[in-house]
Protein backbone atom coordinates (compact mmCIF):
# COMPACT_ATOMS: atom_id res chain seq x y z
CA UNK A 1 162.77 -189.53 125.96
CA UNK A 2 164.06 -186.96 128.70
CA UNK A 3 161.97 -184.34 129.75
CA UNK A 4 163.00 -180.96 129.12
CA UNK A 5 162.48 -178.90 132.55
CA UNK A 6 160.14 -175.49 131.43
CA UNK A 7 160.42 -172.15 132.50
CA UNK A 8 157.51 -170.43 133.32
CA UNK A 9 157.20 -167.62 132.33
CA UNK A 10 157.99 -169.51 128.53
CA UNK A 11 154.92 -171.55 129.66
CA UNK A 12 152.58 -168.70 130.06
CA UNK A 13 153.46 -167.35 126.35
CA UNK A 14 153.00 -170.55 124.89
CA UNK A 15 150.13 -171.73 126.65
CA UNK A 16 148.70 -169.14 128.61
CA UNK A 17 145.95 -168.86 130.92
CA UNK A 18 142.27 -168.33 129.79
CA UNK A 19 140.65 -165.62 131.86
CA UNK A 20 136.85 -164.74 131.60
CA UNK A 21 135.39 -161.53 131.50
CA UNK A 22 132.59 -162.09 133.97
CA UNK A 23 131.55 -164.33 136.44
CA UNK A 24 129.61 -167.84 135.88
CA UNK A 25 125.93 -165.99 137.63
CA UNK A 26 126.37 -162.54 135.64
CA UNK A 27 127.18 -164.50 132.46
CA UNK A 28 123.82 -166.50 133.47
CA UNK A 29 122.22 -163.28 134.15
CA UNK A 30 123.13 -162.22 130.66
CA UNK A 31 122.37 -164.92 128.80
CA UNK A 32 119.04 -165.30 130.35
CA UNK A 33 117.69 -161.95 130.26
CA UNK A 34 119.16 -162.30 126.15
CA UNK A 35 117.06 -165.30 125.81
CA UNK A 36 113.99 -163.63 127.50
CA UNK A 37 114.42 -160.61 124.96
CA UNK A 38 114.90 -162.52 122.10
CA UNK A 39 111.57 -164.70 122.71
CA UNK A 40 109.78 -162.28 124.23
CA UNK A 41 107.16 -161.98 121.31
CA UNK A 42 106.88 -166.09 121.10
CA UNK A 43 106.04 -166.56 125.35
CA UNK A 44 104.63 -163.34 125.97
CA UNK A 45 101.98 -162.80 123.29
CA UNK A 46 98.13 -162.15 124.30
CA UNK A 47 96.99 -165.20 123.17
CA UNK A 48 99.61 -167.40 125.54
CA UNK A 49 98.59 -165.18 128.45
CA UNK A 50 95.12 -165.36 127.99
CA UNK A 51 95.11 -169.46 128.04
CA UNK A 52 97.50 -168.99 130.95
CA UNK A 53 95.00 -166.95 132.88
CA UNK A 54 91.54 -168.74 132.10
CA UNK A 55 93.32 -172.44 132.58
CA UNK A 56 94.38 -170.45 136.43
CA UNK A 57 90.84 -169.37 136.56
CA UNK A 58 88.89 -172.87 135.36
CA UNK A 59 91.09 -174.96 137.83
CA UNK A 60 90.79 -172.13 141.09
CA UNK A 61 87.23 -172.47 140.62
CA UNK A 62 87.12 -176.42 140.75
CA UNK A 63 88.79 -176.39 144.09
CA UNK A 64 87.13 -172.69 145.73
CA UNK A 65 85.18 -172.97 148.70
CA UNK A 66 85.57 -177.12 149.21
CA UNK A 67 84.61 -178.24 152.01
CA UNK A 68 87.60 -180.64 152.84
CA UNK A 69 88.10 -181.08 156.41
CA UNK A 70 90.01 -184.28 156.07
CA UNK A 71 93.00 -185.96 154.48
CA UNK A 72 90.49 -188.24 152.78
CA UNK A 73 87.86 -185.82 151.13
CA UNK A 74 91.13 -184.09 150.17
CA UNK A 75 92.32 -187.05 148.28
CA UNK A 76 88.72 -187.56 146.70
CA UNK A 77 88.95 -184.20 144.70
């Protein structure tokens, strides 16, 4: 078999090159701020936030005004 020496510009007809629209990070940016409309109602409902919220609250208040002074006490709580 002898290879058959291409001309380019034949090459870019046949095969040619892909070229994208947008960038990798705006494509990300798309896609992400798709998925975050798309789900918005499933992570962003009341009930989610409010377990969110009171779980921040209930562990704050474990750890609010300790008295910790050293590396030790600190690994205690």
């Amino acid at each position: 078999m002898v290879s058959v020496p291409q001309d380019e510009a034949l090459k870019d007809k046949v095969c040619p090159q892909r070229q994208w629209g947008a960038r990798w990070d705006e494509q990300f940016s798309i896609l992400f701020w798709r998925g975050i409309k798309e789900r918005r109602h499933d992570y962003f409902s009341w009930l989610r936030i409010t377990q969110v919220l009171s779980t921040a609250i209930i562990l704050g208040l474990l750890w609010w005004q300790s008295d910790a002074k050293n590396p030790k006490d600190l690994q205690d709580q």
